[in-house]
Protein backbone atom coordinates (compact mmCIF):
# COMPACT_ATOMS: atom_id res chain seq x y z
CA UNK A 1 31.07 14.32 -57.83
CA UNK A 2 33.80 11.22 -58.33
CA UNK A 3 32.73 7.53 -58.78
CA UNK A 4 34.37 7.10 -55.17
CA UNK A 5 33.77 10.03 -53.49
CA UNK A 6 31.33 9.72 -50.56
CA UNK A 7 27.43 10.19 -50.93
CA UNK A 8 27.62 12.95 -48.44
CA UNK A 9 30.85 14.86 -49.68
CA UNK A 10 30.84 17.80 -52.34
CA UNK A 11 34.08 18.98 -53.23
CA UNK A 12 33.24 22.33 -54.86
CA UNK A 13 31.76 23.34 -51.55
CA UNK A 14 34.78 22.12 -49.45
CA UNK A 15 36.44 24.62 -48.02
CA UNK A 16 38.86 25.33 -45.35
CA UNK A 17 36.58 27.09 -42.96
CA UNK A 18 36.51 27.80 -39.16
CA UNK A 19 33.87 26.41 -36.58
CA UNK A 20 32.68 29.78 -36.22
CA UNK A 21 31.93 30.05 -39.90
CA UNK A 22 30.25 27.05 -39.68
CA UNK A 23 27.91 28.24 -37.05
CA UNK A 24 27.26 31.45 -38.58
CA UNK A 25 26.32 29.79 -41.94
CA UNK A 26 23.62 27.52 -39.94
CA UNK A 27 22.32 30.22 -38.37
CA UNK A 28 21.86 32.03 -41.60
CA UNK A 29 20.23 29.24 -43.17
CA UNK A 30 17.84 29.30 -39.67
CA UNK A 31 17.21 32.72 -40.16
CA UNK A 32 16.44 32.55 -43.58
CA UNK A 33 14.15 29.66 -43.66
CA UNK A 34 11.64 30.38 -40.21
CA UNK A 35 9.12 27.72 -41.39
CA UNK A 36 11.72 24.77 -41.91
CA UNK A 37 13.00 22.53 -39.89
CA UNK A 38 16.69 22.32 -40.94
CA UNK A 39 17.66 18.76 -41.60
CA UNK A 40 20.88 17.41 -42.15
CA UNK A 41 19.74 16.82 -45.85
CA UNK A 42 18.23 20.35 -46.28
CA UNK A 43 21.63 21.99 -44.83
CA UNK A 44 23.56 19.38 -47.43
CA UNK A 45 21.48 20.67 -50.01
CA UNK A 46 21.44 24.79 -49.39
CA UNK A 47 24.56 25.70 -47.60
CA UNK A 48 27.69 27.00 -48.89
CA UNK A 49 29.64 24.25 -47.17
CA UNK A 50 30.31 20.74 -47.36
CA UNK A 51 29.58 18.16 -44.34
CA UNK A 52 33.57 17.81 -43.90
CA UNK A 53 33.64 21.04 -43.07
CA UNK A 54 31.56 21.01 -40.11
CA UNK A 55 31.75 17.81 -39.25
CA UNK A 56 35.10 17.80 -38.00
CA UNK A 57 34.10 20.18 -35.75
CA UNK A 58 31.13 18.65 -34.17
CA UNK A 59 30.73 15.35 -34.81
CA UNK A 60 27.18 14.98 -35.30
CA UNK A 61 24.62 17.70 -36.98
CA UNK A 62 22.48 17.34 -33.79
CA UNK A 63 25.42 19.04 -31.85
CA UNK A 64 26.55 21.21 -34.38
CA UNK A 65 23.12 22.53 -34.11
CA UNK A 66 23.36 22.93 -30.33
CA UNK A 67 26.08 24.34 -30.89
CA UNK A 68 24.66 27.10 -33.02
CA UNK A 69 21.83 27.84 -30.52
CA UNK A 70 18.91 26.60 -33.02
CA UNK A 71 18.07 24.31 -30.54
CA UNK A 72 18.24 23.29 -26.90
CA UNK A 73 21.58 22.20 -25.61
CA UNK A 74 21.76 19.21 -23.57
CA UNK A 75 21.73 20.82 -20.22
CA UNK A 76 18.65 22.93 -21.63
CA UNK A 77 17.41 19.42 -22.89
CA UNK A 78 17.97 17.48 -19.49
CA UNK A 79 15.79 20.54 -17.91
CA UNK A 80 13.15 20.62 -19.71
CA UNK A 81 12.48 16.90 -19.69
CA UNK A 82 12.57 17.28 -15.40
CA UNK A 83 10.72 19.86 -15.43
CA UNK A 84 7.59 17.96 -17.86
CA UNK A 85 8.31 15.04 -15.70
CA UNK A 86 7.38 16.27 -12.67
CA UNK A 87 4.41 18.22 -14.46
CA UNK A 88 3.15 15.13 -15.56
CA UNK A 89 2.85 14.12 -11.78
CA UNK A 90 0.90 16.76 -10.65
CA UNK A 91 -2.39 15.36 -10.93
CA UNK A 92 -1.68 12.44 -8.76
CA UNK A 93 -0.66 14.73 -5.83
CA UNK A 94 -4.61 15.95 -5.23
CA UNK A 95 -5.32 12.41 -4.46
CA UNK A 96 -2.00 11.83 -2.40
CA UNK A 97 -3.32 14.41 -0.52
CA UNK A 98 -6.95 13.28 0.02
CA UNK A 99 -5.39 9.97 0.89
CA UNK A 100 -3.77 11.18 4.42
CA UNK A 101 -7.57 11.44 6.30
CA UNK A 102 -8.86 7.32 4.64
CA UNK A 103 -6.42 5.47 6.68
CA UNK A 104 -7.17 5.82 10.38
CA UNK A 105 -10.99 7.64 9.90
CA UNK A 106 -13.09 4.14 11.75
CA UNK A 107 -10.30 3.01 14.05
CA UNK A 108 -11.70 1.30 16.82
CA UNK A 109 -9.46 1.77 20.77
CA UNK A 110 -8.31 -1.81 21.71
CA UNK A 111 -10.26 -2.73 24.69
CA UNK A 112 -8.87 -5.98 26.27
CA UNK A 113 -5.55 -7.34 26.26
CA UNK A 114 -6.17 -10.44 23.73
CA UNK A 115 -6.96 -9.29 20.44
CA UNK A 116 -8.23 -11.19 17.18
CA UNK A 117 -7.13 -10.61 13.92
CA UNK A 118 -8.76 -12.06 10.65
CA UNK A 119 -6.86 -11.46 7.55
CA UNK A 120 -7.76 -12.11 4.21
CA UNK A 121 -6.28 -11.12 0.85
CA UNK A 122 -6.82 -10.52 -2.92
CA UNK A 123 -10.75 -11.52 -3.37
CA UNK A 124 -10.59 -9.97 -7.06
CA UNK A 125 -14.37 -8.79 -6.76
CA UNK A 126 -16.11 -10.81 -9.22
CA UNK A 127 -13.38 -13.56 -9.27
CA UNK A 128 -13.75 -14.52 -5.86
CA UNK A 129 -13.77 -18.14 -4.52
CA UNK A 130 -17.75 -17.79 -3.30
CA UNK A 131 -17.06 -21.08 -0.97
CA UNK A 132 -14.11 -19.08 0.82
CA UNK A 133 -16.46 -16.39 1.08
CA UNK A 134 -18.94 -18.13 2.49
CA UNK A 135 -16.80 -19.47 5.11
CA UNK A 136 -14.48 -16.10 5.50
CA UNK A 137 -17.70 -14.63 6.96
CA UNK A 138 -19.30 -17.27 9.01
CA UNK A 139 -16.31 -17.35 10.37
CA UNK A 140 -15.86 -13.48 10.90
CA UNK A 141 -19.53 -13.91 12.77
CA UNK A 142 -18.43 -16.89 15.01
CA UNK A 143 -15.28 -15.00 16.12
CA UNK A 144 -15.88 -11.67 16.15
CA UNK A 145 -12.81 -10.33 15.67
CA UNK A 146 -11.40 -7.08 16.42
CA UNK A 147 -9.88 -6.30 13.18
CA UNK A 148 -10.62 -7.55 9.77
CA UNK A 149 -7.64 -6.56 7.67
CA UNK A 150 -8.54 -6.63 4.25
CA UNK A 151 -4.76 -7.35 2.48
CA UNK A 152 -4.96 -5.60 -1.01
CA UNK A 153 -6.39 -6.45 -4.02
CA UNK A 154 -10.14 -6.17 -2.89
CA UNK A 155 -10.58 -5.14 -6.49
CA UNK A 156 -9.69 -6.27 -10.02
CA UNK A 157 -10.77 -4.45 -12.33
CA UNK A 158 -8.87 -6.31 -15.14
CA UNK A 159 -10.15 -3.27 -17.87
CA UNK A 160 -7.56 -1.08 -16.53
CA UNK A 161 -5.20 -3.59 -16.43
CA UNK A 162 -1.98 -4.06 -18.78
CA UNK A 163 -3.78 -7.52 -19.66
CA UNK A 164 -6.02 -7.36 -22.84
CA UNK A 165 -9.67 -7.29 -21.98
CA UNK A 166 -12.22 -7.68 -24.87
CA UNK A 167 -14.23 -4.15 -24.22
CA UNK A 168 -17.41 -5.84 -25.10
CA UNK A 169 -16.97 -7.91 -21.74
CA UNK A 170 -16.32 -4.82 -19.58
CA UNK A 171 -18.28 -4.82 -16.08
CA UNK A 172 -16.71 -2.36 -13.87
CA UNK A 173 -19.86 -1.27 -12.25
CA UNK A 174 -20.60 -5.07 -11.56
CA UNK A 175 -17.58 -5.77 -10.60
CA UNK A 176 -17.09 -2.39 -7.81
CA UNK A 177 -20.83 -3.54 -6.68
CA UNK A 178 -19.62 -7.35 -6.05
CA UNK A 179 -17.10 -6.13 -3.96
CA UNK A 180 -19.50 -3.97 -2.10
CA UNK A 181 -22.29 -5.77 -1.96
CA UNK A 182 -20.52 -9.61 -1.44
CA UNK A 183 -17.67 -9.11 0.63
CA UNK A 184 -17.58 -5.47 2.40
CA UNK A 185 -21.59 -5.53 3.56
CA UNK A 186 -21.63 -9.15 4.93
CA UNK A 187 -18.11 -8.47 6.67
CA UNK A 188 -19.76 -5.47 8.36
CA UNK A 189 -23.03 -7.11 9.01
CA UNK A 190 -21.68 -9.90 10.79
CA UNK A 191 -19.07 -8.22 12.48
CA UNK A 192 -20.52 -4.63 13.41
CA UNK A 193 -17.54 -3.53 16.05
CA UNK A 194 -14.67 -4.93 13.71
CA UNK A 195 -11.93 -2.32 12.84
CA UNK A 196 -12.05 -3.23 8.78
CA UNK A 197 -9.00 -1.72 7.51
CA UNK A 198 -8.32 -2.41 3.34
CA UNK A 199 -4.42 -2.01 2.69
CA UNK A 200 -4.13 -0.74 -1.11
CA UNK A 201 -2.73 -3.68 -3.53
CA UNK A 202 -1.33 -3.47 -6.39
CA UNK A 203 -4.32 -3.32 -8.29
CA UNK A 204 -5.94 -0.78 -6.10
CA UNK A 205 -2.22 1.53 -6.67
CA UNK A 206 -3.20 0.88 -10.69
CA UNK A 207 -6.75 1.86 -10.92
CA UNK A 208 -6.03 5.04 -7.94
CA UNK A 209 -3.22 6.12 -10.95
CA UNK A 210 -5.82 5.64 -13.66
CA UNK A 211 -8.20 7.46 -12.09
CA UNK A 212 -5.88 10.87 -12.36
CA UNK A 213 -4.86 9.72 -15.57
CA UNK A 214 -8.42 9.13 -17.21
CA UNK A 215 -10.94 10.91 -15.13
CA UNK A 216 -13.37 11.81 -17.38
CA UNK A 217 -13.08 8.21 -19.54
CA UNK A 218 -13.60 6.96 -16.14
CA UNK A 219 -16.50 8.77 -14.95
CA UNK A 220 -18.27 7.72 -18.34
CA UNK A 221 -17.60 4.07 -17.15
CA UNK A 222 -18.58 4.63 -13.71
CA UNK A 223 -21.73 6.56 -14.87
CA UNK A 224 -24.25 4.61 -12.48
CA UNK A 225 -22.21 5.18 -9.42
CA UNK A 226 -23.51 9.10 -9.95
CA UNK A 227 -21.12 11.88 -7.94
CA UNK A 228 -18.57 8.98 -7.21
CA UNK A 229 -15.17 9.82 -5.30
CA UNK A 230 -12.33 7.10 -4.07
CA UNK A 231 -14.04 6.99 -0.98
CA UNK A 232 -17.21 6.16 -2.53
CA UNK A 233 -15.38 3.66 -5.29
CA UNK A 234 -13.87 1.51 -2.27
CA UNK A 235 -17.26 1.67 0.22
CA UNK A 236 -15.10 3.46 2.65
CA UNK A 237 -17.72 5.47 4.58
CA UNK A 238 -20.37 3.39 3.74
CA UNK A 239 -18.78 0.12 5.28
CA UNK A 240 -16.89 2.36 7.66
CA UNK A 241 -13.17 1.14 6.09
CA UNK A 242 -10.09 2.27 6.75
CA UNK A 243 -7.63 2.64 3.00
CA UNK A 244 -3.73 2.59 3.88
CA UNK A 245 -2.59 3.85 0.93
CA UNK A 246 0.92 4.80 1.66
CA UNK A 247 2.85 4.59 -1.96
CA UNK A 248 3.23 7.97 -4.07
CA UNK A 249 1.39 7.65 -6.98
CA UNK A 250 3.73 10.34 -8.64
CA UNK A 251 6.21 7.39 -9.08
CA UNK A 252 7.82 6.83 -12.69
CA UNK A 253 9.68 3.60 -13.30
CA UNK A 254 8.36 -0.13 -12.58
CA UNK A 255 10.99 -0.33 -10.23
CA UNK A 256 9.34 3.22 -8.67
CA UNK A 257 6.19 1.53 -8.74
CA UNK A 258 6.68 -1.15 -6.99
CA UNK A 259 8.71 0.22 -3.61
CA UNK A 260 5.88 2.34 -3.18
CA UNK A 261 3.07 -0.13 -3.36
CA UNK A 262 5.62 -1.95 -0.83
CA UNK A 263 4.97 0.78 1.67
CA UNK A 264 0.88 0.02 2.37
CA UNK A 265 0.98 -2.13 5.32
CA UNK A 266 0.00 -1.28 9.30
CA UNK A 267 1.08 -2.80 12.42
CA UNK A 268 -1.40 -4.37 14.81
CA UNK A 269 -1.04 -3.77 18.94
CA UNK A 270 2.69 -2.90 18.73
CA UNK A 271 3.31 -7.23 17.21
CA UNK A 272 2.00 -7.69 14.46
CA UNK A 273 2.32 -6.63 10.49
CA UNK A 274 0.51 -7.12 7.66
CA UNK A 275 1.69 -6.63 4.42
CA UNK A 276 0.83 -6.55 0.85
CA UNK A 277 3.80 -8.17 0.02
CA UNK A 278 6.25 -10.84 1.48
CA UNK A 279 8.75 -7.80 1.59
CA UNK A 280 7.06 -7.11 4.89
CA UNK A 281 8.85 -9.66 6.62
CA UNK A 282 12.22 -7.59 6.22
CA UNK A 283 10.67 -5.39 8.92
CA UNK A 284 11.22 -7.28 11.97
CA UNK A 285 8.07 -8.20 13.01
CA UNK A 286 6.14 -10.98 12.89
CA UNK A 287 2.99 -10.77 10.52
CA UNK A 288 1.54 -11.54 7.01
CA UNK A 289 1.38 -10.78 3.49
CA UNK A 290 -0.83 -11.20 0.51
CA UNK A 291 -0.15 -11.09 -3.13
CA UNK A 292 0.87 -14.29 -4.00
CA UNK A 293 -2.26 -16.54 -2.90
CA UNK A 294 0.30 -19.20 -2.02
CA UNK A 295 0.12 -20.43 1.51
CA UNK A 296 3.32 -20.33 3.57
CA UNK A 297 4.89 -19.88 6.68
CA UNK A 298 8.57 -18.91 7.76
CA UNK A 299 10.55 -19.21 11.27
CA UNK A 300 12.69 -15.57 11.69
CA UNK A 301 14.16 -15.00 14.58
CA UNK A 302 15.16 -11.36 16.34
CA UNK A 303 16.22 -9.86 19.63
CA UNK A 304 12.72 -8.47 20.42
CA UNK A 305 10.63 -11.06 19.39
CA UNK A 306 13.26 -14.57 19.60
CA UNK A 307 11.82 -17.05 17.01
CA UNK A 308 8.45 -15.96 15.34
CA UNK A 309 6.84 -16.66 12.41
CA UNK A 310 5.88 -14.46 8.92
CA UNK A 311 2.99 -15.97 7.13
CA UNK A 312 2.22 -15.77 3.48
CA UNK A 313 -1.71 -16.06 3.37
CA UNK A 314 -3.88 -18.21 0.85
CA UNK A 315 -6.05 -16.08 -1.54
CA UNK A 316 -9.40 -15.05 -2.11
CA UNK A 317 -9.31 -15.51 -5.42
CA UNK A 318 -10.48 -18.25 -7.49
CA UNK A 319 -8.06 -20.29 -8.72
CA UNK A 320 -9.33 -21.06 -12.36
CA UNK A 321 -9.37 -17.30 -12.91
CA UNK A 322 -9.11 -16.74 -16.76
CA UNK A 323 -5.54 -14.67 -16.71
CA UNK A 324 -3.46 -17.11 -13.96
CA UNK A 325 -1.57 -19.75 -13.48
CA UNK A 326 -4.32 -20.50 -10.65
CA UNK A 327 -3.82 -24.33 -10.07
CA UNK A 328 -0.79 -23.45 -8.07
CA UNK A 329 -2.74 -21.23 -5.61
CA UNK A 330 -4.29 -21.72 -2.11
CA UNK A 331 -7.68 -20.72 -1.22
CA UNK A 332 -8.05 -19.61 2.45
CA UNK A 333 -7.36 -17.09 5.23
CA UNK A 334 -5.25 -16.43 8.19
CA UNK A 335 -6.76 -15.83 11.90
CA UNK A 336 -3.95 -14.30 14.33
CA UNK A 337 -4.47 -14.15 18.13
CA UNK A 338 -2.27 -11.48 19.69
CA UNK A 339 -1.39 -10.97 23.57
CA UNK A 340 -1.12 -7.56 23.93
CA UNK A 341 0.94 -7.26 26.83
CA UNK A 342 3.61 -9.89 25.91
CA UNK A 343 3.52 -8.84 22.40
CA UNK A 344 2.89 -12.69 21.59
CA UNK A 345 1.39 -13.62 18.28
CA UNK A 346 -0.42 -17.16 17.49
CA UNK A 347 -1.34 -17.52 13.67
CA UNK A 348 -3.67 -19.75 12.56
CA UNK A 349 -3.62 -19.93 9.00
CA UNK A 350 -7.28 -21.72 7.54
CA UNK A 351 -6.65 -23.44 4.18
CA UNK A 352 -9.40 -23.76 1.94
CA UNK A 353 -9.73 -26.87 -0.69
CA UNK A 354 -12.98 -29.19 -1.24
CA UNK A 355 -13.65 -29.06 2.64
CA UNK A 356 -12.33 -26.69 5.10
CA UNK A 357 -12.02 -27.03 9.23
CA UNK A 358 -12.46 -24.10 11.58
CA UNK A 359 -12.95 -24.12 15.17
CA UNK A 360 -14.54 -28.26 15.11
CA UNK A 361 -16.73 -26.50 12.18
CA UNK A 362 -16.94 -28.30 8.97
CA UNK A 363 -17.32 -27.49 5.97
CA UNK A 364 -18.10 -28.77 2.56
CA UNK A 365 -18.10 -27.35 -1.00
């Protein structure tokens, strides 16, 4: 080899060759070698030829391999990666299917023409504001409402999160049994003819998709909840609890993700929406979302319903919780009184800080 001539270059095996027998000496080399992967390098090394002489023809050794047939071309490529994507996905559709029968299994008939709705978001199970609690359901037992829409993110469940959680401090069980024992079993206690309906959050959407993806990791974890299902793991039959889960868990991409978590919300005596997220209020109805625990409110205005109002309800959640930027939240609720017949809405959002002021009721952390 010359001084100048290129690492890659041999001139005693140029030769002036056709693409064909530059195929035919690949697929020798293949044939000859069944336990090697032939590498650029190892082809350099063992063929007859130089890299000029094929690479004029096809540009890169990846294509002049697809070229030869030794491996997949990119059509054959392109299939085989759909085809193991929408493998992957195939244990999330058991669940998608159980899913159709949680959403509508304790709905109560509306019985008079002025309805009550109480809706309150993202509690967090163990990182829930206790005062708000406290006052959530004496509330919920002075009103008696006719629905109690829980708004997403009952749970938290932070150790199958994407934020780092030191293993040692792991309490799923505790945490699942908070949000059974603290916030679903007063609610129902209190307010035994309430339609509780819990709209599947984000965080809800993550641990459902965990679930398929880890079930026996999870059963380990979940080892004193013995014969658990999803049912069981939300309190649905044993609080009576509707779950609108709406999004396909056999989404891919963030982007995926998110449109379908978008999709789990219900509408309320033919007036009234709630939402996981503010992108509710695209809808055309008036309503509420959860989420952000940020407490605001928004004139719209539309041919069926004039001027009305979409309502971004406080949170549940505390708002030192460890992972958050929490002193920008609201703590609080939202109580909605609905003519059914006019298809009128009155909210009456209840924000939550060292006092709180419901109905001439005081009270007092």
């Amino acid at each position: 080899m010359r001084k100048n001539e290129p690492f890659s270059e041999n001139k005693r095996k140029a030769k002036d060759v056709s693409a064909e027998d530059c195929l035919v000496e690949l697929r020798r080399l293949v044939e000859q070698n069944p336990e090697k992967v032939i590498s650029r390098n190892f082809f350099r090394v063992n063929s007859s030829l130089s890299e000029s002489s094929w690479n004029r023809y096809y540009g890169t050794f990846q294509e002049f391999k697809r070229q030869a047939g030794v491996t997949l071309s990119r059509q054959q490529h392109l299939l085989e990666k759909q085809i193991a994507k929408h493998a992957s996905t195939d244990h999330y559709r058991e669940i998608t299917r159980d899913r159709t029968s949680w959403g509508d299994k304790y709905k109560r008939k509306n019985k008079t023409r002025y309805q009550t709705l109480l809706f309150a978001s993202d509690f967090h199970d163990k990182d829930t504001d206790l005062f708000s609690l406290a006052i959530l359901v004496d509330t919920a037992e002075r009103l008696q409402p006719d629905v109690i829409c829980l708004g997403g993110d009952l749970f938290d469940l932070p150790e199958f999160g994407r934020f780092s959680v030191d293993p040692r401090d792991w309490d799923v069980v505790g945490r699942i049994k908070f949000a059974h024992e603290r916030i679903l079993a007063p609610l129902r206690r209190v307010a035994p003819d309430a339609q509780i309906d819990l709209l599947q959050g984000n965080h809800e959407f993550r641990l459902l998709r965990h679930l398929c993806d880890a079930t026996p990791a999870l059963r380990a974890v979940l080892g004193d909840l013995h014969g658990f299902t999803v049912a069981k793991l939300f309190g649905l039959d044993q609080f009576e609890v509707n779950f609108v889960a709406k999004g396909d868990l056999t989404a891919f991409r963030v982007g995926d993700l998110t449109r379908e978590i978008q999709k789990n919300h219900r509408t309320y005596f033919g007036s009234v929406l709630c939402h996981h997220t503010p992108d509710g209020k695209n809808l055309g109805l008036p309503g509420i979302n959860g989420h952000h625990h940020k407490l605001t409110m928004q004139s719209l205005f539309n041919e069926t319903f004039g001027s009305y109002q979409w309502v971004q309800a406080p949170g549940m959640c505390k708002r030192d919780a460890s992972y958050t930027n929490g002193e920008k939240w609201t703590n609080g609720f939202v109580i909605v009184h609905v003519d059914t017949e006019k298809k009128q809405t009155i909210f009456e959002p209840v924000s939550i800080g060292g006092f709180a002021c419901i109905g001439g009721r005081y009270y007092h952390r």
